[in-house]
PDB file of N, CA and C in Angstrom:
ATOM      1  N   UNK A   1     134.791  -7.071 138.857  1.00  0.00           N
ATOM      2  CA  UNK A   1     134.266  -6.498 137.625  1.00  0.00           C
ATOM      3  C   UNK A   1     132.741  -6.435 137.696  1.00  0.00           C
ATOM      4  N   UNK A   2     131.662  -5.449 137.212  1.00  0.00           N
ATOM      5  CA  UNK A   2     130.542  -5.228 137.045  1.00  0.00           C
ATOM      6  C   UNK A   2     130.142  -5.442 135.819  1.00  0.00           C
ATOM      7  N   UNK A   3     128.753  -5.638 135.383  1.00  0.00           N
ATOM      8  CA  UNK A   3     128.493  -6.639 134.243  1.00  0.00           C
ATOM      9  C   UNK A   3     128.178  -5.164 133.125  1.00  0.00           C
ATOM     10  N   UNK A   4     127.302  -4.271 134.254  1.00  0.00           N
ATOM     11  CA  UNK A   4     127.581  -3.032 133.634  1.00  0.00           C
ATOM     12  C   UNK A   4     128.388  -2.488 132.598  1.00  0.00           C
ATOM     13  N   UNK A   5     128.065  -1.551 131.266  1.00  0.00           N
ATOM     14  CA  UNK A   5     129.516  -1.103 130.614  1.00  0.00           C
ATOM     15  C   UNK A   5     129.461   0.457 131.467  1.00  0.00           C
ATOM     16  N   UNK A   6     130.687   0.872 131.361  1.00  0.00           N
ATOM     17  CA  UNK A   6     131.062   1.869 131.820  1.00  0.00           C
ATOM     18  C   UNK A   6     130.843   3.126 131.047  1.00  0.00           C
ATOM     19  N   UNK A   7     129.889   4.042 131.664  1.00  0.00           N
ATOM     20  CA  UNK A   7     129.534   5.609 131.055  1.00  0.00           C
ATOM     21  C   UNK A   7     131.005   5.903 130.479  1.00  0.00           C
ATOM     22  N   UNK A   8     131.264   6.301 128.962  1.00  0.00           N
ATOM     23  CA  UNK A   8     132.338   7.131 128.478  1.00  0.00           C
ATOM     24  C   UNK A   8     132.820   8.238 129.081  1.00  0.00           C
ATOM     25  N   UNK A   9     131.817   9.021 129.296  1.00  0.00           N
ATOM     26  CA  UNK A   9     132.194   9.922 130.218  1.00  0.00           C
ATOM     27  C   UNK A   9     133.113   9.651 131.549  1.00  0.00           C
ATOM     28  N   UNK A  10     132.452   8.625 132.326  1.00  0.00           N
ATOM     29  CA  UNK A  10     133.161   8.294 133.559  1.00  0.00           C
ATOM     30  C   UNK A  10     134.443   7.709 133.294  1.00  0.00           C
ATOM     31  N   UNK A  11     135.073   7.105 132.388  1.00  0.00           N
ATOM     32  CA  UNK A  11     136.285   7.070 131.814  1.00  0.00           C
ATOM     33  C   UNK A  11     137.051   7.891 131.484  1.00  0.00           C
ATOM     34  N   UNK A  12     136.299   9.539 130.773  1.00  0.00           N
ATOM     35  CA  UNK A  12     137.047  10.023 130.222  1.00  0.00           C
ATOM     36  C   UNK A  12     137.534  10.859 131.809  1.00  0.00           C
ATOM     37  N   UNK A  13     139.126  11.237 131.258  1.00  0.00           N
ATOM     38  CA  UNK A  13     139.094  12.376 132.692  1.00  0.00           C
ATOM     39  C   UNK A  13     138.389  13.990 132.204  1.00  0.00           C
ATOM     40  N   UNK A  14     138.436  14.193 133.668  1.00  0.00           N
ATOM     41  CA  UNK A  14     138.003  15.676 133.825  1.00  0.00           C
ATOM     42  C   UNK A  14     138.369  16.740 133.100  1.00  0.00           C
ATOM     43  N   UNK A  15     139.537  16.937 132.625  1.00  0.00           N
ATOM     44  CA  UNK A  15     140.179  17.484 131.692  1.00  0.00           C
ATOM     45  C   UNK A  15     140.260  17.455 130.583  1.00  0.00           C
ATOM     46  N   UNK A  16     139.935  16.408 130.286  1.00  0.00           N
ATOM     47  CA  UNK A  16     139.595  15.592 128.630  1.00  0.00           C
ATOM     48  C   UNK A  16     138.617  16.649 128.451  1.00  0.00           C
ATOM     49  N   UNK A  17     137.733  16.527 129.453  1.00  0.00           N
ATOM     50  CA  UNK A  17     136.109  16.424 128.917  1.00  0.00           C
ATOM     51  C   UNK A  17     135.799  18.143 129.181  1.00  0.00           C
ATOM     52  N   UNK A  18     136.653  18.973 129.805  1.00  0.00           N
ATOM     53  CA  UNK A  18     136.689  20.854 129.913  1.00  0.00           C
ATOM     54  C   UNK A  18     137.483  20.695 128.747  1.00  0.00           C
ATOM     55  N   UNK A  19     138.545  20.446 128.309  1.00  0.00           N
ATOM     56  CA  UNK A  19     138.985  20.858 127.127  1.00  0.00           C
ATOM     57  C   UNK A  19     138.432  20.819 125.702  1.00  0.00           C
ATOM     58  N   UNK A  20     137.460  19.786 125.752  1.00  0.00           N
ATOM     59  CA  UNK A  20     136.378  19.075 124.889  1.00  0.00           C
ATOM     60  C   UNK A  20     135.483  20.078 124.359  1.00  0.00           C
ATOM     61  N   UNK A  21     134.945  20.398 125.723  1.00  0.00           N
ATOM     62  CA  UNK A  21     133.787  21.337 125.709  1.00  0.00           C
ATOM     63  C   UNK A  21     133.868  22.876 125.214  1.00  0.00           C
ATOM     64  N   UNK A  22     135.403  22.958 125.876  1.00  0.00           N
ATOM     65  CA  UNK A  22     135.728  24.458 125.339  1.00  0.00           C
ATOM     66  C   UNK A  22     135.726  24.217 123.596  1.00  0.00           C
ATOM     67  N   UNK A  23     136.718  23.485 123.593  1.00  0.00           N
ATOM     68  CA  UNK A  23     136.561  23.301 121.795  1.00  0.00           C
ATOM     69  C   UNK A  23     135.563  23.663 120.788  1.00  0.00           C
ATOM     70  N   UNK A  24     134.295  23.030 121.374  1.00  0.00           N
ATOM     71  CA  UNK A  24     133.304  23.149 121.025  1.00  0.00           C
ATOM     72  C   UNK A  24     132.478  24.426 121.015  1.00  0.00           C
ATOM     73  N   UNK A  25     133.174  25.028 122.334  1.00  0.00           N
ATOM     74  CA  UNK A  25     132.291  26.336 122.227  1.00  0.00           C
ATOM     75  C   UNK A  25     133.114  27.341 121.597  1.00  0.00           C
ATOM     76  N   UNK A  26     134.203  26.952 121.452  1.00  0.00           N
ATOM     77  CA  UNK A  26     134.974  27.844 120.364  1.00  0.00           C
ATOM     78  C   UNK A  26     134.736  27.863 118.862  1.00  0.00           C
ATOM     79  N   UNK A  27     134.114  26.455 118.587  1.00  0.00           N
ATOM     80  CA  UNK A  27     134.208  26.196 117.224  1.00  0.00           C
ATOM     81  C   UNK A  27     132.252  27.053 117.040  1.00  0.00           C
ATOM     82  N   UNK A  28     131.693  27.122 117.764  1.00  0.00           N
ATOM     83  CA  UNK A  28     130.306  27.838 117.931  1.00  0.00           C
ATOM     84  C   UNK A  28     130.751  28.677 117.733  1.00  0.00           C
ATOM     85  N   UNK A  29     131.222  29.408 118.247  1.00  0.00           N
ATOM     86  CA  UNK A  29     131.519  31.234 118.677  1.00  0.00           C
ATOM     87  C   UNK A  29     132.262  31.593 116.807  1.00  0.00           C
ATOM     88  N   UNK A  30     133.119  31.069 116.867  1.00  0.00           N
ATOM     89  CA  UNK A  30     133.381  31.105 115.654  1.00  0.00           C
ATOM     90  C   UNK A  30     132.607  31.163 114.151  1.00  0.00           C
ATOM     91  N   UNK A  31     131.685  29.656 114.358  1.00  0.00           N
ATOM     92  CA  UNK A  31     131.157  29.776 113.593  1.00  0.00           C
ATOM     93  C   UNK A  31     129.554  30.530 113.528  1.00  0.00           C
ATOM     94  N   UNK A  32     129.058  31.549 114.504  1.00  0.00           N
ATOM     95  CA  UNK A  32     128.682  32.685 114.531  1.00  0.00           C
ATOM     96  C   UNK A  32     129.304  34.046 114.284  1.00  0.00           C
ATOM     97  N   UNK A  33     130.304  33.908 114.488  1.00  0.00           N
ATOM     98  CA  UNK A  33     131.284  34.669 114.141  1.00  0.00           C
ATOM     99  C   UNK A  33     131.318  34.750 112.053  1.00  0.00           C
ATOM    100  N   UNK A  34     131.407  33.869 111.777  1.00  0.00           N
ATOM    101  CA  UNK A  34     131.728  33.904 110.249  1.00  0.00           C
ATOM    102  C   UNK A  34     130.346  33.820 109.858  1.00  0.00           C
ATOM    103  N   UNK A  35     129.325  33.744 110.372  1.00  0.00           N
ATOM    104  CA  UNK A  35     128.086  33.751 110.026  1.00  0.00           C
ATOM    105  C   UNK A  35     127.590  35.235 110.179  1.00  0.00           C
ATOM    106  N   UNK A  36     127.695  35.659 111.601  1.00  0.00           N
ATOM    107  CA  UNK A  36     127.659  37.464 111.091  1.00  0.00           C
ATOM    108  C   UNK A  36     128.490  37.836 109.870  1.00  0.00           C
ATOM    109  N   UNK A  37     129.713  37.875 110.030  1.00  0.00           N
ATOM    110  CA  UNK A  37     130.504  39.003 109.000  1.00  0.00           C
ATOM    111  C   UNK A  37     130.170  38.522 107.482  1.00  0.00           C
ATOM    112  N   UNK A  38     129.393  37.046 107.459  1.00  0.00           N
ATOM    113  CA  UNK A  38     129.240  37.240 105.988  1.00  0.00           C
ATOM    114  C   UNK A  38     127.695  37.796 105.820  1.00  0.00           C
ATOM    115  N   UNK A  39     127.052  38.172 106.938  1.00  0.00           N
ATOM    116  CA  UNK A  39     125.503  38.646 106.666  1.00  0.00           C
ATOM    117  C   UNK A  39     125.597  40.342 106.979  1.00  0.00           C
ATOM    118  N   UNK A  40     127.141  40.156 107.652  1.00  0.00           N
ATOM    119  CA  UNK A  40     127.610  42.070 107.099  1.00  0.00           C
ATOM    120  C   UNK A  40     127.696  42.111 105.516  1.00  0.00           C
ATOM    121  N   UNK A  41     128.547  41.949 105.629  1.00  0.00           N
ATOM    122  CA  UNK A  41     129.439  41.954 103.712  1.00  0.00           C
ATOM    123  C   UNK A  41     127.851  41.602 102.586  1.00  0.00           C
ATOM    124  N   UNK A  42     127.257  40.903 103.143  1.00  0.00           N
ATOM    125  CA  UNK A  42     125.867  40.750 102.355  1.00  0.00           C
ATOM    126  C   UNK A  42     125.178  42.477 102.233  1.00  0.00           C
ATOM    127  N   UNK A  43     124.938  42.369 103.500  1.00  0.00           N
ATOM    128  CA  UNK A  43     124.239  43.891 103.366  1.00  0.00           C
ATOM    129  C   UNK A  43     124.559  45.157 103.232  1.00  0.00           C
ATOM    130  N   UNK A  44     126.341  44.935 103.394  1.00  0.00           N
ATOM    131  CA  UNK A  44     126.844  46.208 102.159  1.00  0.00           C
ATOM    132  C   UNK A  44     127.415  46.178 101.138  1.00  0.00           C
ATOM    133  N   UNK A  45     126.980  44.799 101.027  1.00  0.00           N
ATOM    134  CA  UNK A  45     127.004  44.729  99.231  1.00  0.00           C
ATOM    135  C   UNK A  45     125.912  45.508  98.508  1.00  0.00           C
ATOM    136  N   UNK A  46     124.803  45.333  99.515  1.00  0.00           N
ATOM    137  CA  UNK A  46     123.103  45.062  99.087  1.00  0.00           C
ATOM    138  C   UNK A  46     123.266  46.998  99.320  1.00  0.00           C
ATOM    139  N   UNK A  47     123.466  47.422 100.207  1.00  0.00           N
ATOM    140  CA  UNK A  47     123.175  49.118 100.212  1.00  0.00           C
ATOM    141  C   UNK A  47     123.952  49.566  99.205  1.00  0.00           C
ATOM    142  N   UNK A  48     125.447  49.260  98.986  1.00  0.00           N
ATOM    143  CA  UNK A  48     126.438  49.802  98.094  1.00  0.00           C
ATOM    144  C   UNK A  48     125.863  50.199  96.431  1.00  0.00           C
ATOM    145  N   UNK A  49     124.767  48.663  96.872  1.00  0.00           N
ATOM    146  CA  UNK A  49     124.434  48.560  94.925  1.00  0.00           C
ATOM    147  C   UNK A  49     123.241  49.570  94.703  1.00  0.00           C
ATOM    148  N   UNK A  50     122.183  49.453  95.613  1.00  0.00           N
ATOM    149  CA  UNK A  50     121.308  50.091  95.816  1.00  0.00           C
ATOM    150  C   UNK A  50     121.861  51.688  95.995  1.00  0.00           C
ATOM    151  N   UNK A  51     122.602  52.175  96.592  1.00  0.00           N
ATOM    152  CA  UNK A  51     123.542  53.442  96.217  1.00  0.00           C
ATOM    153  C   UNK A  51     123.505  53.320  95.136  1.00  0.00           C
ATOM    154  N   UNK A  52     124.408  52.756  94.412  1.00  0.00           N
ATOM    155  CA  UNK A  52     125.244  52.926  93.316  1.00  0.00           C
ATOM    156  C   UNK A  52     123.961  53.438  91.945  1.00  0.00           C
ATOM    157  N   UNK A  53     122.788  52.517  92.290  1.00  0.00           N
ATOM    158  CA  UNK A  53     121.618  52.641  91.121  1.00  0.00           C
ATOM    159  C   UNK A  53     120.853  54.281  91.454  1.00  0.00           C
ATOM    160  N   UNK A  54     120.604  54.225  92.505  1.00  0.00           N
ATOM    161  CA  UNK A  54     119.964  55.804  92.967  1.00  0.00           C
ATOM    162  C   UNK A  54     120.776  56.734  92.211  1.00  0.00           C
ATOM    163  N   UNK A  55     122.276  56.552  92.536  1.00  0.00           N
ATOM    164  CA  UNK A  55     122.737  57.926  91.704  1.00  0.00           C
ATOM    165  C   UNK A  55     123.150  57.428  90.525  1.00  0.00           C
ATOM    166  N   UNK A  56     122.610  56.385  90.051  1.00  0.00           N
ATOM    167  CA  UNK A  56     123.334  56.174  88.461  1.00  0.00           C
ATOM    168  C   UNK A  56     121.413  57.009  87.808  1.00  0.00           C
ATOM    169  N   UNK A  57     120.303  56.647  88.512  1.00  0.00           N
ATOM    170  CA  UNK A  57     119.327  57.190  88.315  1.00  0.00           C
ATOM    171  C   UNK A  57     118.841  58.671  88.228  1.00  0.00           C
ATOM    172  N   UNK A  58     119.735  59.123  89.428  1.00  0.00           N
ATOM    173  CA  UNK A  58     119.596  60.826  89.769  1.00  0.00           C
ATOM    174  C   UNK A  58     120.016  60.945  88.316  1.00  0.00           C
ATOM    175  N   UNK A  59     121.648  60.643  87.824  1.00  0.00           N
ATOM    176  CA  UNK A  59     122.855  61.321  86.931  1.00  0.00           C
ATOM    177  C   UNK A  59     121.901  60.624  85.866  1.00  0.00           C
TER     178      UNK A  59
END
């Protein structure tokens, strides 16, 4: 035995630790993902209304 504690990592297996990682970059991707489409839906909310006043202005 070594008096050392043992890196977590070096415990965990190899597979643990790719499946881990993917997770993670899924849960990123994702949550860029829902971070664009709500800064879409923002900005055609934002043109729709801005439409909507121009021709409530023209009429």
């Amino acid at each position: 035995m070594t008096d050392r504690p043992q890196d977590p990592e070096e415990r965990e297996p190899l597979l643990h630790r790719m499946e881990r990682s993917r997770t993670f970059r899924l849960a990123d991707v994702l949550d860029r993902l829902q971070t664009a489409l709500g800064c879409a839906v923002l900005v055609v909310l934002a043109v729709r209304t801005v439409l909507y006043l121009l021709v409530r202005a023209v009429l």
